[in-house]
Protein backbone atom coordinates (compact mmCIF):
# COMPACT_ATOMS: atom_id res chain seq x y z
CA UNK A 1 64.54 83.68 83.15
CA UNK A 2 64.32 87.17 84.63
CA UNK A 3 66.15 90.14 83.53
CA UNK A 4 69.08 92.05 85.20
CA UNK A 5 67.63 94.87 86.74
CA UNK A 6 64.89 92.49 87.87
CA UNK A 7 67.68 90.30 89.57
CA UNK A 8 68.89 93.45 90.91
CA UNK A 9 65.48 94.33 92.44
CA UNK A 10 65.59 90.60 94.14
CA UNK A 11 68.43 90.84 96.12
CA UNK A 12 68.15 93.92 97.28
CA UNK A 13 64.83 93.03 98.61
CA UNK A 14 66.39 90.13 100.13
CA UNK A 15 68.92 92.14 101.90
CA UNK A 16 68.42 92.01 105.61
CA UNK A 17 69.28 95.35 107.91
CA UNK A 18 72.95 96.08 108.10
CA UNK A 19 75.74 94.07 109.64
CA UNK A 20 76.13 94.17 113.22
CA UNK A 21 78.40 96.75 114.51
CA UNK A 22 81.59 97.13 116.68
CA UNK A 23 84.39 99.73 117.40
CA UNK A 24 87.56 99.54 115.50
CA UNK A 25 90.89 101.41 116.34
CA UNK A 26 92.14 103.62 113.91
CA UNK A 27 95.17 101.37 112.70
CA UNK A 28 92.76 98.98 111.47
CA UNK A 29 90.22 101.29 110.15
CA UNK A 30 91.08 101.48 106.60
CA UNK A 31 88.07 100.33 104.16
CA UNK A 32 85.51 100.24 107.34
CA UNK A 33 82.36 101.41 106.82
CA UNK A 34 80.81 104.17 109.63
CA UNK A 35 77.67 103.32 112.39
CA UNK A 36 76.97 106.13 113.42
CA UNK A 37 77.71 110.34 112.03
CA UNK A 38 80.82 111.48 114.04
CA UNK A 39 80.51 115.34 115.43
CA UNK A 40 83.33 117.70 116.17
CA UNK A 41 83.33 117.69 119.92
CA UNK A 42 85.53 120.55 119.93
CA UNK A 43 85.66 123.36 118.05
CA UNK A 44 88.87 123.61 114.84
CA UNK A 45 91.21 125.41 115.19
CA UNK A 46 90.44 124.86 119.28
CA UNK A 47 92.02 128.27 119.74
CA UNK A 48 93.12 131.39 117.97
CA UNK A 49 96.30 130.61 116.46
CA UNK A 50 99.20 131.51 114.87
CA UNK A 51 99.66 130.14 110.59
CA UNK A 52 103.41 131.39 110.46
CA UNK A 53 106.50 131.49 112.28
CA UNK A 54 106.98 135.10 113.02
CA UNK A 55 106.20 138.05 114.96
CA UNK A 56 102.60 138.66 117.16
CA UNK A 57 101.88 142.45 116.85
CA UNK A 58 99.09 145.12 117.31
CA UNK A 59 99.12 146.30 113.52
CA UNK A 60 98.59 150.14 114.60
CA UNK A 61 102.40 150.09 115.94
CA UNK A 62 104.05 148.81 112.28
CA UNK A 63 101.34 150.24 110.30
CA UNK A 64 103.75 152.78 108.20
CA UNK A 65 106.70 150.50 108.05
CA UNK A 66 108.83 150.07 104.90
CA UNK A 67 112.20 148.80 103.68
CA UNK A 68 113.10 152.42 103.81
CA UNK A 69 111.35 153.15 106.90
CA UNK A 70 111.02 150.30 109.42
CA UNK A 71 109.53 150.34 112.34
CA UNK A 72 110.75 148.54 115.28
CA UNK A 73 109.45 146.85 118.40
CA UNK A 74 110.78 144.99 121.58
CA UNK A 75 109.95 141.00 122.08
CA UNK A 76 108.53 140.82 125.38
CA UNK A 77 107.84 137.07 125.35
CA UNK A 78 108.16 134.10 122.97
CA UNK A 79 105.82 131.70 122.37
CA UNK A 80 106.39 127.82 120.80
CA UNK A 81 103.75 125.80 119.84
CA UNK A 82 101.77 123.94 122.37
CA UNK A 83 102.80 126.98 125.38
CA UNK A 84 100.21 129.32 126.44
CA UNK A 85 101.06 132.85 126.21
CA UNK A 86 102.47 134.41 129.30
CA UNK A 87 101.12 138.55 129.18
CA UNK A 88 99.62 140.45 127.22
CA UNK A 89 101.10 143.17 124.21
CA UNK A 90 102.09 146.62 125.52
CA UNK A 91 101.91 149.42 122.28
CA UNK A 92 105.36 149.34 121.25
CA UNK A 93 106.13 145.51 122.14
CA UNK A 94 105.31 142.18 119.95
CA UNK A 95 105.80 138.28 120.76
CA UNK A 96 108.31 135.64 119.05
CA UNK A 97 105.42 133.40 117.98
CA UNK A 98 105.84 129.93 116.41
CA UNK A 99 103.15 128.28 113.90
CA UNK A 100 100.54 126.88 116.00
CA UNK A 101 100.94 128.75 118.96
CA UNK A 102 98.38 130.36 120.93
CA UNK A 103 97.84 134.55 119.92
CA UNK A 104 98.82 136.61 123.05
CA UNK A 105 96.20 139.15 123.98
CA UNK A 106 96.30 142.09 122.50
CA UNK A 107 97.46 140.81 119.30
CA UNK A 108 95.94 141.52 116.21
CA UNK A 109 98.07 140.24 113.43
CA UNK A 110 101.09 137.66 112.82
CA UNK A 111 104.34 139.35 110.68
CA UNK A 112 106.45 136.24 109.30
CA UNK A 113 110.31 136.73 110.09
CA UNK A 114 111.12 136.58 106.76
CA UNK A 115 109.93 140.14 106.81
CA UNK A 116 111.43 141.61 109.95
CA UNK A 117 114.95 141.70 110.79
CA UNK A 118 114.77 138.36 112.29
CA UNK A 119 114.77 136.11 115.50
CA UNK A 120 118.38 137.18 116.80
CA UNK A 121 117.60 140.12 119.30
CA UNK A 122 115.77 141.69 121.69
CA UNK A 123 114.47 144.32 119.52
CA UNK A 124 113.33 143.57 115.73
CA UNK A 125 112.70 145.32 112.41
CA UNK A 126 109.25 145.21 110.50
CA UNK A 127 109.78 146.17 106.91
CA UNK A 128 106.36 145.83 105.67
CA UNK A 129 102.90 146.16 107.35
CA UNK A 130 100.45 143.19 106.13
CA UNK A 131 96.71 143.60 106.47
CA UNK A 132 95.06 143.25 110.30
CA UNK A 133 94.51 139.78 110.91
CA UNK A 134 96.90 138.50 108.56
CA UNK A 135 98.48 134.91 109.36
CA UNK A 136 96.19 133.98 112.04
CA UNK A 137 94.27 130.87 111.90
CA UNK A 138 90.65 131.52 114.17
CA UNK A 139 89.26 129.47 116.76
CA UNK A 140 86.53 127.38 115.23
CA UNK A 141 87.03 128.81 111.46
CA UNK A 142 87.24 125.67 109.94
CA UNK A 143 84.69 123.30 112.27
CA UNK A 144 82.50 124.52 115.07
CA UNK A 145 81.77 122.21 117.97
CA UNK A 146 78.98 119.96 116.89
CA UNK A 147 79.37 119.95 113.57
CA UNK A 148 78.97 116.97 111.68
CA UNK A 149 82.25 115.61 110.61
CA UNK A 150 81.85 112.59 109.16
CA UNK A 151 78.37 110.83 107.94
CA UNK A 152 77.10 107.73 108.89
CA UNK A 153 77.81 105.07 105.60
CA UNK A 154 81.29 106.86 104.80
CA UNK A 155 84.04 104.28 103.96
CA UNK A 156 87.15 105.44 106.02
CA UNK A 157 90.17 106.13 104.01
CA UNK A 158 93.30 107.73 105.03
CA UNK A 159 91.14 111.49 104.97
CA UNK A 160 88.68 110.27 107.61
CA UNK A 161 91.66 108.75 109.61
CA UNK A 162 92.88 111.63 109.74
CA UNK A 163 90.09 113.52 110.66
CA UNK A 164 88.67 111.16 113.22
CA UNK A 165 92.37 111.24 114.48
CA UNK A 166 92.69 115.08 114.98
CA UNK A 167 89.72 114.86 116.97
CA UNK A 168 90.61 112.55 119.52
CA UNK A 169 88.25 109.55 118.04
CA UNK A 170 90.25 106.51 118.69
CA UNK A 171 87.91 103.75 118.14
CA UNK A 172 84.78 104.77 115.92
CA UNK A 173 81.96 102.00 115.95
CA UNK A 174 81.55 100.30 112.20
CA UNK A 175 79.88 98.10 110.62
CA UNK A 176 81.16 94.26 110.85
CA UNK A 177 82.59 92.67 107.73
CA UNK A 178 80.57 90.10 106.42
CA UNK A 179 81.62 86.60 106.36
CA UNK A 180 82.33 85.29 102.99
CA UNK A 181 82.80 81.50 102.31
CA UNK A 182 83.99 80.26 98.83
CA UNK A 183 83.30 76.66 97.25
CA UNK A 184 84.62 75.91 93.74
CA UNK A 185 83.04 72.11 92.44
CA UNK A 186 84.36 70.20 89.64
CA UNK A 187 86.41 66.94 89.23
CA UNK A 188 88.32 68.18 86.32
CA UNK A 189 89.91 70.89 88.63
CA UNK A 190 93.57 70.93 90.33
CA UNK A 191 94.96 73.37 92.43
CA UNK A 192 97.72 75.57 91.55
CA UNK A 193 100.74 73.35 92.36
CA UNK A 194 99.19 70.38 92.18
CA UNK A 195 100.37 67.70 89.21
CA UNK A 196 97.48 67.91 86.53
CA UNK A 197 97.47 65.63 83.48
CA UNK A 198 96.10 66.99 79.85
CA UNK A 199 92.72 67.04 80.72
CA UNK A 200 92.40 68.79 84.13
CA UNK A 201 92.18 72.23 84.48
CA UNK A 202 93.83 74.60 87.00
CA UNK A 203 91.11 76.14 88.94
CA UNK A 204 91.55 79.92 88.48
CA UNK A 205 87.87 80.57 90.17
CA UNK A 206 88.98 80.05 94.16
CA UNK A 207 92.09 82.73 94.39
CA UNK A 208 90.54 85.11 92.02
CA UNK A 209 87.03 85.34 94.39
CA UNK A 210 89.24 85.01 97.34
CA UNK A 211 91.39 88.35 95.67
CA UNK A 212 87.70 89.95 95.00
CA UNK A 213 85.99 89.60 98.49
CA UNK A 214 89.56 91.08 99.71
CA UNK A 215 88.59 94.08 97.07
CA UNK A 216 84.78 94.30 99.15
CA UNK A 217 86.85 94.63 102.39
CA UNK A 218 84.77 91.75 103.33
CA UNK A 219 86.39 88.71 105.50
CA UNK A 220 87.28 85.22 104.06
CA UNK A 221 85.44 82.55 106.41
CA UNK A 222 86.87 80.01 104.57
CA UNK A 223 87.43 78.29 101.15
CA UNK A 224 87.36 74.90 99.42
CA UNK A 225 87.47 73.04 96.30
CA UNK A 226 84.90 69.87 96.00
CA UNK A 227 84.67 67.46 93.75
CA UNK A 228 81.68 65.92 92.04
CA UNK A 229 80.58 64.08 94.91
CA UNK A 230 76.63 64.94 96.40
CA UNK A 231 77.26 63.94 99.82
CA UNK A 232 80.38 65.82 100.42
CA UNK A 233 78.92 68.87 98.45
CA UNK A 234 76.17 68.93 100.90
CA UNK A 235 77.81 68.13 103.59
CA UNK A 236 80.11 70.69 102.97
CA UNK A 237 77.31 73.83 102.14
CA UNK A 238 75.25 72.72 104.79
CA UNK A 239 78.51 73.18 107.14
CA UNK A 240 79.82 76.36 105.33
CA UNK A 241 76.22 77.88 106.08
CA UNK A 242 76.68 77.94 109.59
CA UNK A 243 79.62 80.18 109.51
CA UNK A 244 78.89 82.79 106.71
CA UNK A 245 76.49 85.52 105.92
CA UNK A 246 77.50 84.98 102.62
CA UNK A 247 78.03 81.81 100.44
CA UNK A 248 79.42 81.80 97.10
CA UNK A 249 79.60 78.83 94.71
CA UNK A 250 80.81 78.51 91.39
CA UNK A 251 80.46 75.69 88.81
CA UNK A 252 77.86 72.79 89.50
CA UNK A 253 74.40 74.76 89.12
CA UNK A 254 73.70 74.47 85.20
CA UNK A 255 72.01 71.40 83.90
CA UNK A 256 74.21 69.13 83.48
CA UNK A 257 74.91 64.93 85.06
CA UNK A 258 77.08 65.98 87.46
CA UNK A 259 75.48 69.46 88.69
CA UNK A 260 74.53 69.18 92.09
CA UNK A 261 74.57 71.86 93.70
CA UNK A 262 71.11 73.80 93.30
CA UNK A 263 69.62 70.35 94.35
CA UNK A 264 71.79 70.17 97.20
CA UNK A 265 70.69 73.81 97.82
CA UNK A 266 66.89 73.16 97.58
CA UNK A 267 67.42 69.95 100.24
CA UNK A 268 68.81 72.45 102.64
CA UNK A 269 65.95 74.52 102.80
CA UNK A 270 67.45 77.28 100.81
CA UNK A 271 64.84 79.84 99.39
CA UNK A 272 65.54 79.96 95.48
CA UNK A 273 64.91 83.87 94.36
CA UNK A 274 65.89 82.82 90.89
CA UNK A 275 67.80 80.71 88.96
CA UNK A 276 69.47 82.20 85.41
CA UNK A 277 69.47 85.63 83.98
CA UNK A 278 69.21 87.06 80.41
CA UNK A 279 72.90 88.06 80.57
CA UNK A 280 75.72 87.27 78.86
CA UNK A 281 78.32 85.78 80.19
CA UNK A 282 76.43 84.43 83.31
CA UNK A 283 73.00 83.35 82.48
CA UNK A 284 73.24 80.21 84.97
CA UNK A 285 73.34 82.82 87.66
CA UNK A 286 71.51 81.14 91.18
CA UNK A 287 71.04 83.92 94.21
CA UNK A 288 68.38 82.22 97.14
CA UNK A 289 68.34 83.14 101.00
CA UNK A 290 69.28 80.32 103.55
CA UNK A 291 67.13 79.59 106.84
CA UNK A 292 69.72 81.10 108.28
CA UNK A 293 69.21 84.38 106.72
CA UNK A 294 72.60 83.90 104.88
CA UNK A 295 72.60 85.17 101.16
CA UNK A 296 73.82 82.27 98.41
CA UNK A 297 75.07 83.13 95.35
CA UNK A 298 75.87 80.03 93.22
CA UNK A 299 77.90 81.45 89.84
CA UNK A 300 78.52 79.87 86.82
CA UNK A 301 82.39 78.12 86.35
CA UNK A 302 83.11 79.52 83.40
CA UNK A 303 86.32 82.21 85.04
CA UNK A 304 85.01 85.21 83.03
CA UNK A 305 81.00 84.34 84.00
CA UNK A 306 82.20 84.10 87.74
CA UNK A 307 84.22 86.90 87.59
CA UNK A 308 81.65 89.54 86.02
CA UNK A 309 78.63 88.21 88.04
CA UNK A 310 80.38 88.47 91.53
CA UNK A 311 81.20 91.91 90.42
CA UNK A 312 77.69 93.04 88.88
CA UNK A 313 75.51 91.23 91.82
CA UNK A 314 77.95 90.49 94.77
CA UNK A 315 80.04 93.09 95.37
CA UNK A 316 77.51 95.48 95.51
CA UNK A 317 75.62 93.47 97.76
CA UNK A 318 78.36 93.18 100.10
CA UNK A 319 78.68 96.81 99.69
CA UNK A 320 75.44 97.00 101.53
CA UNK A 321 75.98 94.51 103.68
CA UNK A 322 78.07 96.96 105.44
CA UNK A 323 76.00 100.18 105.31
CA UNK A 324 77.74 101.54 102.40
CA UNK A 325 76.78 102.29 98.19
CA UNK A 326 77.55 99.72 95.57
CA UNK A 327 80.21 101.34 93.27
CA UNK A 328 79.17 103.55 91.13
CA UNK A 329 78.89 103.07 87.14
CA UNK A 330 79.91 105.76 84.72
CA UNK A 331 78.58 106.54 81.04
CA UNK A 332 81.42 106.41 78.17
CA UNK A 333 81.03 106.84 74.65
CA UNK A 334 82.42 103.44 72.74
CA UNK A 335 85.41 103.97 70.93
CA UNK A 336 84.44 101.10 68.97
CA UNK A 337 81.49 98.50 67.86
CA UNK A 338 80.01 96.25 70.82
CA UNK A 339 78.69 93.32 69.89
CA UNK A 340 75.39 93.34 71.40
CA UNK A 341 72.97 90.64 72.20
CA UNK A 342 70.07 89.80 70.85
CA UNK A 343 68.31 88.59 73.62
CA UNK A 344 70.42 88.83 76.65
CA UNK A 345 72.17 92.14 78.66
CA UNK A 346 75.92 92.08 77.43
CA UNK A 347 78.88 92.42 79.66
CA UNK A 348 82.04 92.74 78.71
CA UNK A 349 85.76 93.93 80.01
CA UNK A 350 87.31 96.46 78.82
CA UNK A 351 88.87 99.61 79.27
CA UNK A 352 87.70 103.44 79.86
CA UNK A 353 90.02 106.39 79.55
CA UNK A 354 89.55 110.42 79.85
CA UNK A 355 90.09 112.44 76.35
CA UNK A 356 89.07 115.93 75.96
CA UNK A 357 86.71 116.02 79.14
CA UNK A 358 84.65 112.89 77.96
CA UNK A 359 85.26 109.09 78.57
CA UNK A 360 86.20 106.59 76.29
CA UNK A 361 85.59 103.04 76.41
CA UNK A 362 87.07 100.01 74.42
CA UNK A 363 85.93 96.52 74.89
CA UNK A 364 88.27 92.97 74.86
CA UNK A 365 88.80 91.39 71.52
CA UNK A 366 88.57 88.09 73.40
CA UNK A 367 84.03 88.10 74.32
CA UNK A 368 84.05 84.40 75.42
CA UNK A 369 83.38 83.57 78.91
CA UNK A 370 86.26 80.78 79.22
CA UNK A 371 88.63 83.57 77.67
CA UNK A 372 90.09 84.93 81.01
CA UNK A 373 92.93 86.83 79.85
CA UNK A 374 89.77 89.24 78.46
CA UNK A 375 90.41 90.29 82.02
CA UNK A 376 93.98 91.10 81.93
CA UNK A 377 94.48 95.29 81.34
CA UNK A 378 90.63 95.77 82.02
CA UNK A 379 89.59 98.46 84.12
CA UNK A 380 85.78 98.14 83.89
CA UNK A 381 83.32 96.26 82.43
CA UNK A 382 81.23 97.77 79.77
CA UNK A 383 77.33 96.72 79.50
CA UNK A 384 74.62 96.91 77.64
CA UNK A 385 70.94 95.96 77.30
CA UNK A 386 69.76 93.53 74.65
CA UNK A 387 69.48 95.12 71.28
CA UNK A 388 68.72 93.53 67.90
CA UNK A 389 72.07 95.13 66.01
CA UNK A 390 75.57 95.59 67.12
CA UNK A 391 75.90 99.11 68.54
CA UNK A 392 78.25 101.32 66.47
CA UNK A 393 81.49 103.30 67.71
CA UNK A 394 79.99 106.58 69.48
CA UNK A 395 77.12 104.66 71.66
CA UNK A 396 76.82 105.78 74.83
CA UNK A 397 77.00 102.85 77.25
CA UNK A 398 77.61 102.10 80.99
CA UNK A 399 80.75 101.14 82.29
CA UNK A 400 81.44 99.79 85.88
CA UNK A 401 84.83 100.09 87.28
CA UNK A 402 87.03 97.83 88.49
CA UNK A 403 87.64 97.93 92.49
CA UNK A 404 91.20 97.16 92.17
CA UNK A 405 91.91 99.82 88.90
CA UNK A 406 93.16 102.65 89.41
CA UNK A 407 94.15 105.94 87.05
CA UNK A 408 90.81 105.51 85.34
């Protein structure tokens, strides 16, 4: 039985290079991870511009204006947004100038209306001089052309849309998804919707993994429930390996009469990396590499076990997958006793919260790992390593959040 970070340390060196890439278009871009760094290849703002709808003047000419005192100047031209400006400013002459559009030449400074007499004649009224340069937005002030925008391993989210977007990117290459196929095994289990008598048991495992690998922005290949049957569970691994990069199992790989899938597993020619972990819930935790190259990750059937250990171990590793970071963990002070293990690295949902600049942490009352409503409200899962006594309230331990929580 290894430990955690040592099952950590195995996968990761398992991990082949990236995904495969290809481009994407920007409506389907959300959650993608980035190929390549993306560069301005123009400069922001592309030209001198104006930041208010108003008046382009040579400050010198309303320098001493005031309520009391105005000065006043004749619009020679007007100027909308997206129209290039037609002469240049005479002294005693300014341009009607919209936000956006290009400064005339001569122009040294943008008045908005709302402090001139206004847009409705020929010759306006400046009531108050601002400073030179005021309300003008510079070519290349924000970006300058080559500047890296965007780095290579960024996860695109409506702000990288937006910026890929405003410069003209319409189909940025990314990393592909990686192809995720689910296989729940059991007899006693029945599909939501199907009749079950007293002693089956809804199986809970297939749409909540199918809901997580959603969560990793990875793609479903397929999913299936098997029953206790050796040749169909092999004949149906064997198949799913040929059209995943990723295979995830759950119940079937402890010890028992009627586990057979790490057997199955070890007939295919799967490397085994290891097989259980000194974790709780989850210690029947298989991860081996197929001839293939496709990762398998066989995880206990217990709901809480699968759930935590595709969180801890395959999430993050689909994370990488893609040429991004596993999610990062936080440190939270516990607002009240965990009940550490012994022997074995605890996990735990639970909840963290923000008071008084520092995080918070509670844990479920419900530890068990066939207690799935410990899930329900949880918006991380709190861990620790083994330790011989309970830790008090005021510990400081490490808390992963949830993918799907939000407000944390």
């Amino acid at each position: 039985m290894i430990t955690v970070q040592e099952a950590h340390e195995i996968i990761r060196g398992s991990l082949a290079e990236s995904m495969n890439t290809e481009q994407v278009p920007l409506q389907k871009l959300a959650g993608r991870v980035l190929a390549a760094d993306i560069f301005a290849g123009f400069p922001m703002p592309r030209f001198t511009n104006s930041a208010m709808d108003g008046f382009a003047v040579m400050l010198d000419d309303i320098a001493t204006a005031s309520p009391g005192n105005p000065a006043r100047l004749t619009v020679t031209q007007e100027i909308p947004a997206g129209a290039h400006s037609t002469m240049r400013l005479d002294t005693g002459t300014c341009a009607r100038i919209m936000t956006g559009a290009p400064m005339p030449d001569g122009a040294d400074t943008v008045v908005p209306f709302e402090e001139t007499s206004g847009f409705g004649s020929r010759d306006v009224e400046f009531y108050r001089a601002p400073e030179r340069g005021a309300n003008i937005r510079h070519a290349g002030e924000e970006v300058v052309s080559g500047d890296r925008l965007i780095a290579k391993g960024s996860r695109a989210t409506p702000a990288e849309i937006a910026i890929l977007a405003a410069f003209g990117v319409e189909a940025p290459e990314v990393y592909r998804k990686p192809r995720v196929m689910l296989l729940t095994v059991g007899d006693e289990l029945r599909m939501p919707g199907e009749p079950a008598d007293q002693l089956a048991i809804y199986n809970s495992n297939l749409p909540m993994l199918q809901a997580c690998v959603s969560s990793a922005e990875a793609e479903l290949a397929g999913s299936c429930q098997l029953s206790d049957d050796p040749g169909n569970i092999r004949k149906t691994i064997e198949s799913s390996l040929k059209q995943c990069d990723m295979l995830v199992t759950t119940g079937g790989i402890s010890t028992g009469q009627y586990d057979f899938v790490r057997e199955t597993l070890h007939s295919l020619g799967v490397e085994e990396k290891f097989w259980k972990v000194a974790q709780k819930p989850g210690k029947p935790l298989y991860f081996g590499v197929a001839p293939s190259g496709s990762l398998v990750f066989s995880l206990p059937g217990n709901p809480v076990s699968s759930l935590a250990c595709f969180l801890e171990y395959c999430l993050p590793t689909l994370a990488r997958m893609q040429g991004g970071e596993p999610p990062t963990k936080v440190e939270a002070l516990l607002a009240e006793p965990f009940p550490a293990d012994r022997k074995r690295h605890r996990f735990l949902f639970g909840t963290v919260r923000a008071e008084g600049g520092r995080l918070f942490c509670s844990v479920s009352a419900r530890t068990e790992s066939h207690m799935l409503t410990a899930t329900t409200g949880a918006n991380c899962i709190v861990e620790y390593p083994p330790s011989a006594e309970p830790l008090p309230a005021g510990s400081l331990v490490t808390c992963s959040l949830l993918p799907w929580a939000l407000g944390c």
